[in-house]
PDB file of N, CA and C in Angstrom:
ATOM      1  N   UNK A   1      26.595  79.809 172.290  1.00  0.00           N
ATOM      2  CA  UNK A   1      25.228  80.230 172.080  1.00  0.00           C
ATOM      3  C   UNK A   1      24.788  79.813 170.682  1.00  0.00           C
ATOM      4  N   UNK A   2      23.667  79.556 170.903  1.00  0.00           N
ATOM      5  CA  UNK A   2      22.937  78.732 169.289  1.00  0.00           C
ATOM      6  C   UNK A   2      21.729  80.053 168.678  1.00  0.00           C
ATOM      7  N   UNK A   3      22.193  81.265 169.367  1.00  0.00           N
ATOM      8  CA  UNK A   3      21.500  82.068 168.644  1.00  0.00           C
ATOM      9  C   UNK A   3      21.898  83.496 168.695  1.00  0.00           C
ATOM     10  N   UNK A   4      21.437  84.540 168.334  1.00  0.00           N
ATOM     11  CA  UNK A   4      21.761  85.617 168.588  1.00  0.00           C
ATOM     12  C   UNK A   4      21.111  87.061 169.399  1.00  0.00           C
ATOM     13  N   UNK A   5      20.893  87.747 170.252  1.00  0.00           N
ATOM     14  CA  UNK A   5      19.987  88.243 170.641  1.00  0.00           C
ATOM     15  C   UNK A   5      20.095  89.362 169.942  1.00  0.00           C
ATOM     16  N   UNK A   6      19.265  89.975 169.132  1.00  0.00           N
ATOM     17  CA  UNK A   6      19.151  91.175 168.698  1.00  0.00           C
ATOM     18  C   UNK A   6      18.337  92.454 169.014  1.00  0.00           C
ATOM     19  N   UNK A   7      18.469  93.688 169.472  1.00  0.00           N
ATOM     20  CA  UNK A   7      18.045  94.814 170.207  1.00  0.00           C
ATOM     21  C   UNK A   7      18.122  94.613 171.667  1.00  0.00           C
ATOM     22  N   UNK A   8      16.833  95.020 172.554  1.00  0.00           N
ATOM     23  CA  UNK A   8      17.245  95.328 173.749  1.00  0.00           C
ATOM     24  C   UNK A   8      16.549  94.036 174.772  1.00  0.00           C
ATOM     25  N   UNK A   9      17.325  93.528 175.831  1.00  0.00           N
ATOM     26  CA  UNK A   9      16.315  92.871 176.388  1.00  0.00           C
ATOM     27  C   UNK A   9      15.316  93.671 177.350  1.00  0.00           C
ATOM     28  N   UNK A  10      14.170  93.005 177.593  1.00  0.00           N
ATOM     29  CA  UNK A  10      13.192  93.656 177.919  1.00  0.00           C
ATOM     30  C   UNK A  10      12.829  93.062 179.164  1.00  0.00           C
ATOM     31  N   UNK A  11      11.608  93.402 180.054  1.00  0.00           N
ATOM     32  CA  UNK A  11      10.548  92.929 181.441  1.00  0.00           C
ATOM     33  C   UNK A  11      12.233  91.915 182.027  1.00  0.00           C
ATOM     34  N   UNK A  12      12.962  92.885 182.272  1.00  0.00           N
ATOM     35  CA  UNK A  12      13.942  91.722 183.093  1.00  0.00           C
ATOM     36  C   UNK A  12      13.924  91.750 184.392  1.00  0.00           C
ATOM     37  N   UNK A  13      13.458  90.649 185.255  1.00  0.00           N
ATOM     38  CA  UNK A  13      13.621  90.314 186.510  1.00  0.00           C
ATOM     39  C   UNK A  13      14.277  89.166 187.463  1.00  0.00           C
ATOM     40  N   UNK A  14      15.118  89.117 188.354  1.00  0.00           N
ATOM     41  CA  UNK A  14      15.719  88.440 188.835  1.00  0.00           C
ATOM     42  C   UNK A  14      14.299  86.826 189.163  1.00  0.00           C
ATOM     43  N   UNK A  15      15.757  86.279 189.303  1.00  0.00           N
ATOM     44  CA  UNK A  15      14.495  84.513 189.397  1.00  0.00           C
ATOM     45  C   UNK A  15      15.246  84.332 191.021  1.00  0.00           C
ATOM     46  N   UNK A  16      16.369  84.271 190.989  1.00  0.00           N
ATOM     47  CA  UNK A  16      17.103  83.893 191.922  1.00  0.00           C
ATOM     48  C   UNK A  16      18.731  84.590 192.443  1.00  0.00           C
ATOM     49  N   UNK A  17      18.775  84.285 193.461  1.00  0.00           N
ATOM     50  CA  UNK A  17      20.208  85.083 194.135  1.00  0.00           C
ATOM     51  C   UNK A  17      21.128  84.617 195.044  1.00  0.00           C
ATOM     52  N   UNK A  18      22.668  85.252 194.702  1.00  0.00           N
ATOM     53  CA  UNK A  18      23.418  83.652 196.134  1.00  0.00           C
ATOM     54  C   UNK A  18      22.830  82.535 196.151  1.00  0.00           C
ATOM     55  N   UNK A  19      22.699  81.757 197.306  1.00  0.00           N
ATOM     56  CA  UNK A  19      23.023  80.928 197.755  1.00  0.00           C
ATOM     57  C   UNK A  19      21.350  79.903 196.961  1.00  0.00           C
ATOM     58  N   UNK A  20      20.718  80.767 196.439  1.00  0.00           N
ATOM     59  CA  UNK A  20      19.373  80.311 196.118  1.00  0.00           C
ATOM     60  C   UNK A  20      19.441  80.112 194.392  1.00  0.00           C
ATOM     61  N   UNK A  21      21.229  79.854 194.075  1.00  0.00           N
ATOM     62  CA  UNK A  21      20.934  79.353 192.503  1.00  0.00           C
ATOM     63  C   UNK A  21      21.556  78.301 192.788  1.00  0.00           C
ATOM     64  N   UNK A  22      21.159  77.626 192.185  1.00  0.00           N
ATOM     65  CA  UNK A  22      21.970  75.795 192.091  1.00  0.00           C
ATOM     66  C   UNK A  22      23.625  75.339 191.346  1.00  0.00           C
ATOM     67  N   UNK A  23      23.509  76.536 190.844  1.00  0.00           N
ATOM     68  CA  UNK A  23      24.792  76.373 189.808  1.00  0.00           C
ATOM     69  C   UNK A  23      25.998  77.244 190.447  1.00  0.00           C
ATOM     70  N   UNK A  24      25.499  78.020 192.320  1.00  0.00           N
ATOM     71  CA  UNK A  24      26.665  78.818 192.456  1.00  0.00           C
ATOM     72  C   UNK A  24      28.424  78.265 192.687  1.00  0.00           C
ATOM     73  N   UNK A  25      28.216  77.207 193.261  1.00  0.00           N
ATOM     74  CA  UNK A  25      29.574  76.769 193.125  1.00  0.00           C
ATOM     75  C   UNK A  25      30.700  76.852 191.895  1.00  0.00           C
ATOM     76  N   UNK A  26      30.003  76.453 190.926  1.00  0.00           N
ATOM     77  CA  UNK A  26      30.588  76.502 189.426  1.00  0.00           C
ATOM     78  C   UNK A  26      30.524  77.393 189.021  1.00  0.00           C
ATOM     79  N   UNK A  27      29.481  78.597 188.956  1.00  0.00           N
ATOM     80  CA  UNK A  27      30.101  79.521 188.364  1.00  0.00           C
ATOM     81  C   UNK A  27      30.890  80.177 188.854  1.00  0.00           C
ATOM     82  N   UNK A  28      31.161  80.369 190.726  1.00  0.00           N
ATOM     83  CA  UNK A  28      32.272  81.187 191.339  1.00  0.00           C
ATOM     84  C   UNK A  28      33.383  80.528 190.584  1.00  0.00           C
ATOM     85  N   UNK A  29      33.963  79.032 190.795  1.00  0.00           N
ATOM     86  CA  UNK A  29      34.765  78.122 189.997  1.00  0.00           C
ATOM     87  C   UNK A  29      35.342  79.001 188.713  1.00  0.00           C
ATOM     88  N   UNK A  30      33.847  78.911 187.778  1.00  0.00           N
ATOM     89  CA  UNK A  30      34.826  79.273 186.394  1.00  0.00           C
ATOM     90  C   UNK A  30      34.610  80.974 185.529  1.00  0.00           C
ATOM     91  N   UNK A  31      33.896  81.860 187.124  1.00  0.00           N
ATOM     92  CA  UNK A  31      34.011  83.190 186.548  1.00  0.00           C
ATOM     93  C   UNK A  31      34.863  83.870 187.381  1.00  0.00           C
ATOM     94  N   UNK A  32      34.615  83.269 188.878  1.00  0.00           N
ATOM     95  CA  UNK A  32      35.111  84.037 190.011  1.00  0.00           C
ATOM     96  C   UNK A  32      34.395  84.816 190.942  1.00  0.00           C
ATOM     97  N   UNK A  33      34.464  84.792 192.143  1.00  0.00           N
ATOM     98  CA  UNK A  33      33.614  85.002 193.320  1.00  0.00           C
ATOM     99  C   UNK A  33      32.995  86.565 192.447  1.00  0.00           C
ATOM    100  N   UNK A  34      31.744  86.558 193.450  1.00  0.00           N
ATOM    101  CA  UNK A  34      30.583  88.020 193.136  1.00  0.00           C
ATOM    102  C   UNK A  34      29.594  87.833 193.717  1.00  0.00           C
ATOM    103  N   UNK A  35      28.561  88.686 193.288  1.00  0.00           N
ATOM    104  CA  UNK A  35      27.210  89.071 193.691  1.00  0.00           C
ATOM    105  C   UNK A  35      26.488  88.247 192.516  1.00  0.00           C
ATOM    106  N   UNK A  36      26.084  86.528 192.339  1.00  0.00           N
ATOM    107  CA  UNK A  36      25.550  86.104 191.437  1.00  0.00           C
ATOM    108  C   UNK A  36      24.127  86.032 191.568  1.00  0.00           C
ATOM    109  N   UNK A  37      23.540  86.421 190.285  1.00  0.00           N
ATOM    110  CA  UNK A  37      22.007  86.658 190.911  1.00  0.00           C
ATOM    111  C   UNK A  37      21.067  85.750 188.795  1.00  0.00           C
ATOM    112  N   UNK A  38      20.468  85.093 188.820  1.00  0.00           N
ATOM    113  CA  UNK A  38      19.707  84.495 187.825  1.00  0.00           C
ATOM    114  C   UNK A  38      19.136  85.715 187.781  1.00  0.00           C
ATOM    115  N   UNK A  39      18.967  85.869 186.237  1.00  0.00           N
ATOM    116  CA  UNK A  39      17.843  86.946 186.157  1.00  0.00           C
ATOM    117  C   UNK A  39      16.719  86.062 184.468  1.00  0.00           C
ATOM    118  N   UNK A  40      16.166  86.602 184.690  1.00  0.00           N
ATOM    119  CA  UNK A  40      15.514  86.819 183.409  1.00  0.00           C
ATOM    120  C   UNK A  40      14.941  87.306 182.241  1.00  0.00           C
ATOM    121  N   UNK A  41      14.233  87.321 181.130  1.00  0.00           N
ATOM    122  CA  UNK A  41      13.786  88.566 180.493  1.00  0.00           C
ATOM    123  C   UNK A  41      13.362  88.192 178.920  1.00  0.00           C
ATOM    124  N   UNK A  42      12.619  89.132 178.470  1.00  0.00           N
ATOM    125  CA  UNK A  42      12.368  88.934 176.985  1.00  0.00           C
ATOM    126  C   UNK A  42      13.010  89.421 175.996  1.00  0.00           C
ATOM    127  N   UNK A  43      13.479  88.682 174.514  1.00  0.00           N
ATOM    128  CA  UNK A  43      14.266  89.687 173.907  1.00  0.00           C
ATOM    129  C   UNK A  43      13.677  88.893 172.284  1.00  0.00           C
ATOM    130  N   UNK A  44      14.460  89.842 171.290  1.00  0.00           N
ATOM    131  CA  UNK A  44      14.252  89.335 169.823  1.00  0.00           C
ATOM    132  C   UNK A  44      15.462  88.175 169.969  1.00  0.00           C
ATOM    133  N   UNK A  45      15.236  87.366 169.158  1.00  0.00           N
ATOM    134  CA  UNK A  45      16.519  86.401 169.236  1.00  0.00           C
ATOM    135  C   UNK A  45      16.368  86.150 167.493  1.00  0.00           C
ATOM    136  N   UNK A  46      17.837  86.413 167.037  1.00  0.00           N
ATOM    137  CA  UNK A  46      18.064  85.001 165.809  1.00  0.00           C
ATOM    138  C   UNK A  46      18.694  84.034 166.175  1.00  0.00           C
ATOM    139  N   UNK A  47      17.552  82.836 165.697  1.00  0.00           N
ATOM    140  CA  UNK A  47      18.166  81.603 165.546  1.00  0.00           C
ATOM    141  C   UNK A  47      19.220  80.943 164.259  1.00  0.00           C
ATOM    142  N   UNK A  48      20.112  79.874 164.899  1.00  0.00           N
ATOM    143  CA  UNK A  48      20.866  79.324 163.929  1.00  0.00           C
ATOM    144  C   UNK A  48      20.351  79.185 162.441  1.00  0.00           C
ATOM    145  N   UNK A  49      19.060  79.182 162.210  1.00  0.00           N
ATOM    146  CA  UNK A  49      18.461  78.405 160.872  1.00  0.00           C
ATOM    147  C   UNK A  49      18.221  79.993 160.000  1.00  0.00           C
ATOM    148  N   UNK A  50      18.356  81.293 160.728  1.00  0.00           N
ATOM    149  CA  UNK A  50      18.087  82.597 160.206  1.00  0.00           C
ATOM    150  C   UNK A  50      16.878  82.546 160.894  1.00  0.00           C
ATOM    151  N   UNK A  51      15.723  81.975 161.196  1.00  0.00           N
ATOM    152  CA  UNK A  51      14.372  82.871 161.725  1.00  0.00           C
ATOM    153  C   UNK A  51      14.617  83.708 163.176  1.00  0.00           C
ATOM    154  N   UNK A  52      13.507  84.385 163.054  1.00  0.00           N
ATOM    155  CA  UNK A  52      13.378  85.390 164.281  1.00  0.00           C
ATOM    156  C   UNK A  52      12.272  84.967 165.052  1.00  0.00           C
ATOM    157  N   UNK A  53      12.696  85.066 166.487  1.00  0.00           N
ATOM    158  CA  UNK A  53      11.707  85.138 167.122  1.00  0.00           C
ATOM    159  C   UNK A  53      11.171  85.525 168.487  1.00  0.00           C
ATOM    160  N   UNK A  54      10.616  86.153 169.763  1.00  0.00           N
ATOM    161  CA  UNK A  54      10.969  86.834 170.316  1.00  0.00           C
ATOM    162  C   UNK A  54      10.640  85.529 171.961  1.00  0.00           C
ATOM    163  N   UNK A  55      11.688  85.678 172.370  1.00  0.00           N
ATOM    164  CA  UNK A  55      12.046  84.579 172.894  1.00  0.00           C
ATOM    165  C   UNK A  55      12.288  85.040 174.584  1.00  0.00           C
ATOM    166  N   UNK A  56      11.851  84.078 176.027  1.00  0.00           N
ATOM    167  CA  UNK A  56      12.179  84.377 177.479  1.00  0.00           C
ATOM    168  C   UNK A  56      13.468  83.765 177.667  1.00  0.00           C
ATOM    169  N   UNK A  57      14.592  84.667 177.609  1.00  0.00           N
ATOM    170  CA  UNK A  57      15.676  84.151 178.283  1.00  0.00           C
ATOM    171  C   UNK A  57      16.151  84.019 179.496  1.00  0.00           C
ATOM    172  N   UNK A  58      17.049  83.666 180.068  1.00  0.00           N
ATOM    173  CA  UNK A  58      17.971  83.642 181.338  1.00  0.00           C
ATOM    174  C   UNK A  58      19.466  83.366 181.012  1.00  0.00           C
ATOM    175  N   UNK A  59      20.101  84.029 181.971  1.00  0.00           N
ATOM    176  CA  UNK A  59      20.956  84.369 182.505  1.00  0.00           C
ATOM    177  C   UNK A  59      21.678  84.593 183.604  1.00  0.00           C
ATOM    178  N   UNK A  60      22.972  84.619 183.926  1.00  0.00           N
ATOM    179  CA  UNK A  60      23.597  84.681 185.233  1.00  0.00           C
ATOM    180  C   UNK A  60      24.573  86.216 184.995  1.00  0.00           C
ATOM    181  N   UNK A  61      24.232  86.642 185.621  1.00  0.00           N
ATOM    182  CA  UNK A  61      25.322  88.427 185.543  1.00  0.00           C
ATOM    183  C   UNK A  61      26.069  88.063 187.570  1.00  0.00           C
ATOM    184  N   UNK A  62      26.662  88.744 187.674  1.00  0.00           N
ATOM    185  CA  UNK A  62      27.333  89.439 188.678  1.00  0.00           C
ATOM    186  C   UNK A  62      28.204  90.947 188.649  1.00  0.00           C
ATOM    187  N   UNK A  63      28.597  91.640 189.735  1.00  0.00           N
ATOM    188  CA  UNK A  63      28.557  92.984 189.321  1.00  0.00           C
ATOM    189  C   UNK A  63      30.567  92.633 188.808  1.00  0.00           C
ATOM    190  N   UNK A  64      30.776  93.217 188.220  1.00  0.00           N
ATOM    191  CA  UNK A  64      31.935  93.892 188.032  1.00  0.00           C
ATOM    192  C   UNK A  64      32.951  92.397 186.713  1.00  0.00           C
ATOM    193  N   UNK A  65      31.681  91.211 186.611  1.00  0.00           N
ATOM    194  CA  UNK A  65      32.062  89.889 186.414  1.00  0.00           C
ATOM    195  C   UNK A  65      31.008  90.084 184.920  1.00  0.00           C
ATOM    196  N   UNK A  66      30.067  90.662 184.794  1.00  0.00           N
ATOM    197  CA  UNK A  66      28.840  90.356 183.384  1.00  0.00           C
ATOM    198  C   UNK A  66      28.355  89.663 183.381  1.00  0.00           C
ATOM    199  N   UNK A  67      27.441  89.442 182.124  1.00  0.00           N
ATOM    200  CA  UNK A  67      26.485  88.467 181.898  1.00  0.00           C
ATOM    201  C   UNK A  67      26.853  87.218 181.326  1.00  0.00           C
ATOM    202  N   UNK A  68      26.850  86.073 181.753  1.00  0.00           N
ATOM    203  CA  UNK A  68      27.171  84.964 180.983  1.00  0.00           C
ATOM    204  C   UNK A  68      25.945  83.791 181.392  1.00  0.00           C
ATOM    205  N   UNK A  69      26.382  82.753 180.069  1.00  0.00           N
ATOM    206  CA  UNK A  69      25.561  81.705 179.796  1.00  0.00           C
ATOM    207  C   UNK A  69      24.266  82.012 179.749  1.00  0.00           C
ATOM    208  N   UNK A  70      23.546  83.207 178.650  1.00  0.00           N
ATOM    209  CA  UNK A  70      22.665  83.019 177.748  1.00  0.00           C
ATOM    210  C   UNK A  70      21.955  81.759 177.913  1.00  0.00           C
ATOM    211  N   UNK A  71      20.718  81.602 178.139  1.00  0.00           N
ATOM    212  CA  UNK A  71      19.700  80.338 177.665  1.00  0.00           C
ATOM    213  C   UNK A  71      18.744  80.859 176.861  1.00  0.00           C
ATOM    214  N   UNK A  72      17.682  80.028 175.785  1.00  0.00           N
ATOM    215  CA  UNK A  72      16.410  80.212 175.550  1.00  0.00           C
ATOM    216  C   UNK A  72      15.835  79.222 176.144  1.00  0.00           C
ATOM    217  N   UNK A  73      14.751  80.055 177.292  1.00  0.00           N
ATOM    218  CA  UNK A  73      13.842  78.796 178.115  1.00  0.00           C
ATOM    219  C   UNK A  73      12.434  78.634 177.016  1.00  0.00           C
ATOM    220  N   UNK A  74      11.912  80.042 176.641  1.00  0.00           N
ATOM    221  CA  UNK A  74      10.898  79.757 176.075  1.00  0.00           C
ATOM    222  C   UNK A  74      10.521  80.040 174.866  1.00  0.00           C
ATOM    223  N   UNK A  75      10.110  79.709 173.801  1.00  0.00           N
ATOM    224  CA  UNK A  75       9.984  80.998 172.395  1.00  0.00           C
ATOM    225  C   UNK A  75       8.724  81.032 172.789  1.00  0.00           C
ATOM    226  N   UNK A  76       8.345  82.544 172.441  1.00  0.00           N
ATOM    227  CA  UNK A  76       6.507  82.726 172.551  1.00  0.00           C
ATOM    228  C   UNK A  76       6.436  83.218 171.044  1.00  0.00           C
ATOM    229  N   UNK A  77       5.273  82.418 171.415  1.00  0.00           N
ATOM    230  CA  UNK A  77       4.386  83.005 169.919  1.00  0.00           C
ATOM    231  C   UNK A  77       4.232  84.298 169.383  1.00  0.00           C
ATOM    232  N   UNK A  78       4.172  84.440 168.211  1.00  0.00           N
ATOM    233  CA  UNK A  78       3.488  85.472 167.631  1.00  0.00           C
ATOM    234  C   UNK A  78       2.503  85.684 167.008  1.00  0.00           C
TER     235      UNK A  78
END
């Protein structure tokens, strides 16, 4: 990860689920079978350079497996 998320993420809603993410093969591969579902959401993020900024991420969770591979899709303005 090239940044850090700091406090809580926020407005989080699923994008996609099973068989309707593109990446399920690989992640069963390198987390292990589950309930994989894309989600999304808003959060504060620090970036590598020190600024802040409050940024739409995504993510892949499954139950009993967590959240992995963090993205920033969007920074929004302030």
């Amino acid at each position: 990860m090239d940044f850090e998320i700091v406090g809580e993420i926020i407005q989080i809603e699923p994008i996609a689920r099973g068989l309707g993410i593109r990446e399920l093969a690989r992640l069963r591969r390198q987390y292990g079978d589950g309930r994989w579902r894309k989600i999304k959401g808003v959060a504060t993020v620090v970036l590598v350079d020190g600024t802040i900024h409050q940024a739409e991420i995504h993510w892949y969770e499954a139950h009993g497996i967590g959240k992995k591979e963090f993205k920033i899709k969007f920074p929004l303005l302030d």
